[in-house]
PDB file of N, CA and C in Angstrom:
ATOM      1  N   UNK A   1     116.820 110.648 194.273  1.00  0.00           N
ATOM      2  CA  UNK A   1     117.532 111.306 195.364  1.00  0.00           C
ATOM      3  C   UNK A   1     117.597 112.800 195.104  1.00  0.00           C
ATOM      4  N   UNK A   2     117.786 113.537 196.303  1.00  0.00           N
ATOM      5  CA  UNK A   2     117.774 114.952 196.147  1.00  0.00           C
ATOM      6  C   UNK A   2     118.389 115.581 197.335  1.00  0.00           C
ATOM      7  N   UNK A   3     118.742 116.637 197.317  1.00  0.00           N
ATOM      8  CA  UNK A   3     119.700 117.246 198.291  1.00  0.00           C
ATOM      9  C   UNK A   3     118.789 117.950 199.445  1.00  0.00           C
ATOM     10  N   UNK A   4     118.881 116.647 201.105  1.00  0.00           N
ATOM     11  CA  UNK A   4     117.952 117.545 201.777  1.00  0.00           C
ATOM     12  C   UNK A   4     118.964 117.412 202.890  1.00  0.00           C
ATOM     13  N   UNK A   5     118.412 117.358 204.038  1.00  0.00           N
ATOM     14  CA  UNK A   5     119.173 118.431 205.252  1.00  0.00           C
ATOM     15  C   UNK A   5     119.026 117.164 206.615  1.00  0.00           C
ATOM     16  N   UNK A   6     120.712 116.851 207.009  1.00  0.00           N
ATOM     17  CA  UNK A   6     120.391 115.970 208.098  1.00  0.00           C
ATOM     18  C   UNK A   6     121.025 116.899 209.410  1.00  0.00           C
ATOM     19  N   UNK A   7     120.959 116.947 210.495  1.00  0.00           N
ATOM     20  CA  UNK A   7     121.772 116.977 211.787  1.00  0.00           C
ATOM     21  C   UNK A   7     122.795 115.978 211.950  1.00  0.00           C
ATOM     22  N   UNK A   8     123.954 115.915 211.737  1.00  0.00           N
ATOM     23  CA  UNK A   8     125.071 115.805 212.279  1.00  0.00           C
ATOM     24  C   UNK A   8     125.891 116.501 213.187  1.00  0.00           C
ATOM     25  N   UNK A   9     125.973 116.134 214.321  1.00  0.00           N
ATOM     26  CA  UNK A   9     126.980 116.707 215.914  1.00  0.00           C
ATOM     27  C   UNK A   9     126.344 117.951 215.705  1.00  0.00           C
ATOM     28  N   UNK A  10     125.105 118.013 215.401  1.00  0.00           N
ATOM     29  CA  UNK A  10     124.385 119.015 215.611  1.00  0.00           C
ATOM     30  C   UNK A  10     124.549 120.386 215.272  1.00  0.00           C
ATOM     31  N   UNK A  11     124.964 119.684 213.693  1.00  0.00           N
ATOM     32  CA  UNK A  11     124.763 120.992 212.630  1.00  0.00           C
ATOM     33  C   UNK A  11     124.663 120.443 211.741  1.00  0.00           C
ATOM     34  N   UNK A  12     123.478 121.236 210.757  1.00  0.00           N
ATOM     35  CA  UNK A  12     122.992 120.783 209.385  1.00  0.00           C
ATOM     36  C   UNK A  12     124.080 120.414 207.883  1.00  0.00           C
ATOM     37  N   UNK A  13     123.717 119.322 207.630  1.00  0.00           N
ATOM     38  CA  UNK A  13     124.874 118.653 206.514  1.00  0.00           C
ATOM     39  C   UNK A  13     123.861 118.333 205.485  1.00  0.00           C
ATOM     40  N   UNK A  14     124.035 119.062 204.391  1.00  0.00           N
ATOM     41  CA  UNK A  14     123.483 118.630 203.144  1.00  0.00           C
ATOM     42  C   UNK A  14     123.834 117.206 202.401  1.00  0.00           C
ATOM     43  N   UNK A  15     122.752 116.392 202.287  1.00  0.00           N
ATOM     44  CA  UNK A  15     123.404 115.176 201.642  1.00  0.00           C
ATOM     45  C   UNK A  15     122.156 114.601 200.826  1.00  0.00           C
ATOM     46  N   UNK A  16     122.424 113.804 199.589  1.00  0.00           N
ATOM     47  CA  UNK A  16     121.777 113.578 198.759  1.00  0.00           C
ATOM     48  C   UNK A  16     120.348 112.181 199.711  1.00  0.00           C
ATOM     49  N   UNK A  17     119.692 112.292 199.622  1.00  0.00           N
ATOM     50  CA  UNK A  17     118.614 111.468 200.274  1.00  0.00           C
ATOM     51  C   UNK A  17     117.640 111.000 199.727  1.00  0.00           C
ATOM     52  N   UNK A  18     117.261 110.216 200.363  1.00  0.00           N
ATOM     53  CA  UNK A  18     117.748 109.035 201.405  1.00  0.00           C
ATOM     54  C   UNK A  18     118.840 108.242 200.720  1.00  0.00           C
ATOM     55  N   UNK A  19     119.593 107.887 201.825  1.00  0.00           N
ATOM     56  CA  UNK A  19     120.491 106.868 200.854  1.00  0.00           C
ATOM     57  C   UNK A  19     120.938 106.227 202.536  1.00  0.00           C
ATOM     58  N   UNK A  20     122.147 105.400 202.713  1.00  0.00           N
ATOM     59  CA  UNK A  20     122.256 104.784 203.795  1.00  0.00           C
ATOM     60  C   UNK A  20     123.490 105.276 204.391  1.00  0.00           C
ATOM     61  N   UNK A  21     123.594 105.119 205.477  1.00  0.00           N
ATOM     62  CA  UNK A  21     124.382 105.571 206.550  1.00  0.00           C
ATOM     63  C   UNK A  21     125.957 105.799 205.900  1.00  0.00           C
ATOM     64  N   UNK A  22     126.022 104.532 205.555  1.00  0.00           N
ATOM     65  CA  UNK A  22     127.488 104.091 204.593  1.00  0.00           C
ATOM     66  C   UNK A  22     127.990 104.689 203.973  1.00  0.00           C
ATOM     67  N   UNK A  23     127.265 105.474 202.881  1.00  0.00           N
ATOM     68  CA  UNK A  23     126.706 106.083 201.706  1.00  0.00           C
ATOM     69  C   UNK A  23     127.698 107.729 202.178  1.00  0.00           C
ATOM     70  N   UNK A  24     126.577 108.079 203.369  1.00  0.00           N
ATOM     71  CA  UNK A  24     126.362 109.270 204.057  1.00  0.00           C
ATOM     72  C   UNK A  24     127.810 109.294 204.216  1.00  0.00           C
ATOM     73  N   UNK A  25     128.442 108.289 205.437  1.00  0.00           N
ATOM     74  CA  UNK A  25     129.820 108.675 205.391  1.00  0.00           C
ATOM     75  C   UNK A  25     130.700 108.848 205.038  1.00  0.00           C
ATOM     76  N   UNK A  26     131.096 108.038 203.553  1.00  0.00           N
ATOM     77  CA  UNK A  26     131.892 108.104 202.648  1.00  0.00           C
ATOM     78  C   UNK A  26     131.530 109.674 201.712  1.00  0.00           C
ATOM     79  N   UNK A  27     130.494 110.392 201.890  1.00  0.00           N
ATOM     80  CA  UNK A  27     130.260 111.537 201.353  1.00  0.00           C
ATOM     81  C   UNK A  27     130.922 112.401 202.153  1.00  0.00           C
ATOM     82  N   UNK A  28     130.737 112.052 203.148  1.00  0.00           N
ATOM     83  CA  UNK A  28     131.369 113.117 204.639  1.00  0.00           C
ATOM     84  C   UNK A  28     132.977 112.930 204.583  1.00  0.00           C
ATOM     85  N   UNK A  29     134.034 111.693 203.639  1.00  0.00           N
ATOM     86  CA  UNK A  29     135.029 111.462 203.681  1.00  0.00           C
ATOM     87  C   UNK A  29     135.201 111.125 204.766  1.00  0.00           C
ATOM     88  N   UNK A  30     134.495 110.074 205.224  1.00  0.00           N
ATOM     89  CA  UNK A  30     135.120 109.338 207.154  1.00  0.00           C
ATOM     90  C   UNK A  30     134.710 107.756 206.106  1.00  0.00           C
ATOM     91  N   UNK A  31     135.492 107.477 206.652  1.00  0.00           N
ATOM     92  CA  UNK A  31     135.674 105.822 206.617  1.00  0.00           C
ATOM     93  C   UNK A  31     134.711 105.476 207.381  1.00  0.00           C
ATOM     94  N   UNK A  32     133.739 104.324 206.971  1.00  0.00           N
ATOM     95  CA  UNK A  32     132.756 103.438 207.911  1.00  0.00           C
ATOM     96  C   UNK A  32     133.436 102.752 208.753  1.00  0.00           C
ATOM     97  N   UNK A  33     134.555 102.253 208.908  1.00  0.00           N
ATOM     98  CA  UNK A  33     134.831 101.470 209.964  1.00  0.00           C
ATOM     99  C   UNK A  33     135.708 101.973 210.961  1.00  0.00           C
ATOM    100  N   UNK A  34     135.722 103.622 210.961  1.00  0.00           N
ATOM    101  CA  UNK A  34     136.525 104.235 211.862  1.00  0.00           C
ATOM    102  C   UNK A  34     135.667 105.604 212.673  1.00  0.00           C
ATOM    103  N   UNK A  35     134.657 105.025 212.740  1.00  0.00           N
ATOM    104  CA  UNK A  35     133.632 105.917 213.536  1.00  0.00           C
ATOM    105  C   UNK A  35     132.556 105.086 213.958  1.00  0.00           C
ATOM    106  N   UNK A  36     132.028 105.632 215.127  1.00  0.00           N
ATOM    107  CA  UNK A  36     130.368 104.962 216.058  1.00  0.00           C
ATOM    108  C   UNK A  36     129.687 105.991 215.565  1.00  0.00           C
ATOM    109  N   UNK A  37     128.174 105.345 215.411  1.00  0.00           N
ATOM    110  CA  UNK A  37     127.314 106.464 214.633  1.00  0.00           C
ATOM    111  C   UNK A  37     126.087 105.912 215.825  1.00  0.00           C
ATOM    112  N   UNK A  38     125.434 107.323 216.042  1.00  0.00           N
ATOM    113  CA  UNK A  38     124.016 107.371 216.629  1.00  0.00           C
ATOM    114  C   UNK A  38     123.023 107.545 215.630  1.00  0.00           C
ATOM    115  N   UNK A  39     121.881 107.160 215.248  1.00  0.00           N
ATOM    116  CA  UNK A  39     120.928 107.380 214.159  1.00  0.00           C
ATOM    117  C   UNK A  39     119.854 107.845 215.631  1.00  0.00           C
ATOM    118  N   UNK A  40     119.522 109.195 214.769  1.00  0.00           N
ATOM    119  CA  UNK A  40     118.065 109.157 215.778  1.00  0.00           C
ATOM    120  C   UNK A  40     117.773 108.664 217.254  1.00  0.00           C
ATOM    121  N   UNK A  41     119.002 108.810 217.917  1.00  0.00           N
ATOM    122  CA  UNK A  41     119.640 108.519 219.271  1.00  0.00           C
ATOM    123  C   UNK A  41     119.643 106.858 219.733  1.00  0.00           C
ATOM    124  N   UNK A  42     119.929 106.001 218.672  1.00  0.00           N
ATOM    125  CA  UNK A  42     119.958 104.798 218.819  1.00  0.00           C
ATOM    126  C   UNK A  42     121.236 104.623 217.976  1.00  0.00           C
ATOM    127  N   UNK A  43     122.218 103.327 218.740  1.00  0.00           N
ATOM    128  CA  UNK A  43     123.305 103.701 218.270  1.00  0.00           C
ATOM    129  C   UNK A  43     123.185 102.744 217.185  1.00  0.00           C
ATOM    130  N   UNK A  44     124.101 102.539 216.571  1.00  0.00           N
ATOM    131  CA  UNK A  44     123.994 101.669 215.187  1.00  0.00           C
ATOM    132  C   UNK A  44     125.254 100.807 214.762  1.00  0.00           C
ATOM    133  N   UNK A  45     125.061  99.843 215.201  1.00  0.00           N
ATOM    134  CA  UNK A  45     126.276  98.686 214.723  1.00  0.00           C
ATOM    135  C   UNK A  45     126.980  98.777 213.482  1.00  0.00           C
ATOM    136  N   UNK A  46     128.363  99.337 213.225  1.00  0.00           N
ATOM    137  CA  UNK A  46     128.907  98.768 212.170  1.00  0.00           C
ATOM    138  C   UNK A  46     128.040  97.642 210.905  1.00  0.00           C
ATOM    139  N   UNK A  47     127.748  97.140 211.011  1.00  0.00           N
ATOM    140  CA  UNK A  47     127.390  95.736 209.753  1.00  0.00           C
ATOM    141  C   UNK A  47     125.975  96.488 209.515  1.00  0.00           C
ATOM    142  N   UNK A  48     125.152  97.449 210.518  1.00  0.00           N
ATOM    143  CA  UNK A  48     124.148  97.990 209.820  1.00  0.00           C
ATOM    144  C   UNK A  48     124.475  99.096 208.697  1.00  0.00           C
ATOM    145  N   UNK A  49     125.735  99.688 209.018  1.00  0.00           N
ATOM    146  CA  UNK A  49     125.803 101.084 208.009  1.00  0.00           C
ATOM    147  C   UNK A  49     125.351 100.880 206.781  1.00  0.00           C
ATOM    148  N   UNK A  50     125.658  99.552 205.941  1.00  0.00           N
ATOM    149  CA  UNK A  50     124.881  99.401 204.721  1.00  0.00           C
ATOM    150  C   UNK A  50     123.401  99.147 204.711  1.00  0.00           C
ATOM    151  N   UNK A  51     122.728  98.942 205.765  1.00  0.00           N
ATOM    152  CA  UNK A  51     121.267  99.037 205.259  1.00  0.00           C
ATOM    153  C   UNK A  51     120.427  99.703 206.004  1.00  0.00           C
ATOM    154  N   UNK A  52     121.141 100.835 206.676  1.00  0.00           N
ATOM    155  CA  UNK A  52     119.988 101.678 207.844  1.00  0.00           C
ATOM    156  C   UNK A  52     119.973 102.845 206.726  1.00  0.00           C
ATOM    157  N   UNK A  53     118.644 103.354 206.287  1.00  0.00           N
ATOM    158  CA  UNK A  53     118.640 104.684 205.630  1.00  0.00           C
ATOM    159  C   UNK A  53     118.342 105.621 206.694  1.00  0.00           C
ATOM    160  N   UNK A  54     119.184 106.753 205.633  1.00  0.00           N
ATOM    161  CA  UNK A  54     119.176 108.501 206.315  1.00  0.00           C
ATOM    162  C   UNK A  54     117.705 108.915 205.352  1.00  0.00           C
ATOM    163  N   UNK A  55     117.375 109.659 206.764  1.00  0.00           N
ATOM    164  CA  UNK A  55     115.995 110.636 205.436  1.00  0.00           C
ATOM    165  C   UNK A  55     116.031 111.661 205.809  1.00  0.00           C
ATOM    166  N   UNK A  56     115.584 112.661 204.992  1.00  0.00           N
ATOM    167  CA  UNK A  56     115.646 113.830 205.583  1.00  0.00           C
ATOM    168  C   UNK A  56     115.281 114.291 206.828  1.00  0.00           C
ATOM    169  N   UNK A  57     115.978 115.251 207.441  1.00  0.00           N
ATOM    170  CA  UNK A  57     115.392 115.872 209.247  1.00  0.00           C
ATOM    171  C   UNK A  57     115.924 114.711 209.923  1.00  0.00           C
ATOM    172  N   UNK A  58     116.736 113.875 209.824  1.00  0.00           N
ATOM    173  CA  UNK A  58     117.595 112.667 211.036  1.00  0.00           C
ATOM    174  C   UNK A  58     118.406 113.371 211.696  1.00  0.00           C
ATOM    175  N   UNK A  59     118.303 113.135 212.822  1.00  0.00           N
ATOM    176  CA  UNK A  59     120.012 113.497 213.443  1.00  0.00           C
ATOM    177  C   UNK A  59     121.167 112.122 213.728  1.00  0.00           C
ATOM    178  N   UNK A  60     122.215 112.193 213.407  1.00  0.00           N
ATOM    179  CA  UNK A  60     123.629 111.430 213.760  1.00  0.00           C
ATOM    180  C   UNK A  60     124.616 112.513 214.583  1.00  0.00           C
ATOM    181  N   UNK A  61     124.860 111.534 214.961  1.00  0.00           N
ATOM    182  CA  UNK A  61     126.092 111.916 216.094  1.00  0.00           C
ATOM    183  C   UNK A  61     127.444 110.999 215.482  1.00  0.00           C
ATOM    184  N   UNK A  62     128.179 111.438 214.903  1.00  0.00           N
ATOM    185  CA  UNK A  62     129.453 110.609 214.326  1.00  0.00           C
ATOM    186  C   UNK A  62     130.888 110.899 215.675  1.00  0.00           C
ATOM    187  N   UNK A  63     131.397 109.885 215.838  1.00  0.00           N
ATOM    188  CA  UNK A  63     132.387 110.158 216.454  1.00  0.00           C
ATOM    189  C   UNK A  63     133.475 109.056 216.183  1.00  0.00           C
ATOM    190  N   UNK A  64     134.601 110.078 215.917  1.00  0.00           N
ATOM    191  CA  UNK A  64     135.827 108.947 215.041  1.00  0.00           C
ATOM    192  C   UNK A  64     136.547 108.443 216.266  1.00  0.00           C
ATOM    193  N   UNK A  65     136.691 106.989 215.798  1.00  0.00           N
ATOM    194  CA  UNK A  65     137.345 106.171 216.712  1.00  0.00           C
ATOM    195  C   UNK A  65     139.046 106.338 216.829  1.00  0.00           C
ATOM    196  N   UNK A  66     139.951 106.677 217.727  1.00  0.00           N
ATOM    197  CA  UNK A  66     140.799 107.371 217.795  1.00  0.00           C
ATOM    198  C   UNK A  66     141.540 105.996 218.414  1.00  0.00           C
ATOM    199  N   UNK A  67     142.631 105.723 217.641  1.00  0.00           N
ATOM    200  CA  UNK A  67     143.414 104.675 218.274  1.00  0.00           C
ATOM    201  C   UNK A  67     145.015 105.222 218.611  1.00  0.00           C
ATOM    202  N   UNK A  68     145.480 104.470 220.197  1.00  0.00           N
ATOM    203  CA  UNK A  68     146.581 105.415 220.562  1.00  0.00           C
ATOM    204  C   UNK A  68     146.252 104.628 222.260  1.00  0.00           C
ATOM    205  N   UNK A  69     147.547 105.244 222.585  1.00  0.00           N
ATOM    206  CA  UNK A  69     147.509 105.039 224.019  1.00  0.00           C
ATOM    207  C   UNK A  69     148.494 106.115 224.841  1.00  0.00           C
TER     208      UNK A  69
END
């Protein structure tokens, strides 16, 4: 692994790569089960975060799930 360059909400986030989505977020300090993630404009189910890899030049779209009424 080595430190390359993803798009997130569409600004560059250094993160060690490839490694998996899961991985990615817990680096970012977001909890996996409190955000929807887009990989490469396909969205990505929860139960995949452990086995979809990030590689370098991906874009994600993270957006935290906000509970409330």
């Amino acid at each position: 692994m080595k430190l390359s360059t993803v798009i997130a909400n569409g600004k560059p986030v250094e993160a060690k790569l490839p490694c998996t989505i899961e991985v990615f977020l817990v680096a970012q300090n977001l909890l996996p089960r409190s955000v929807v993630v887009e990989h490469n404009g396909e969205a990505v189910a929860p139960s995949e975060f452990s086995r979809r890899q990030v590689q370098a030049g991906d874009k994600l779209e993270i957006v935290k799930i906000v509970a409330g009424g």
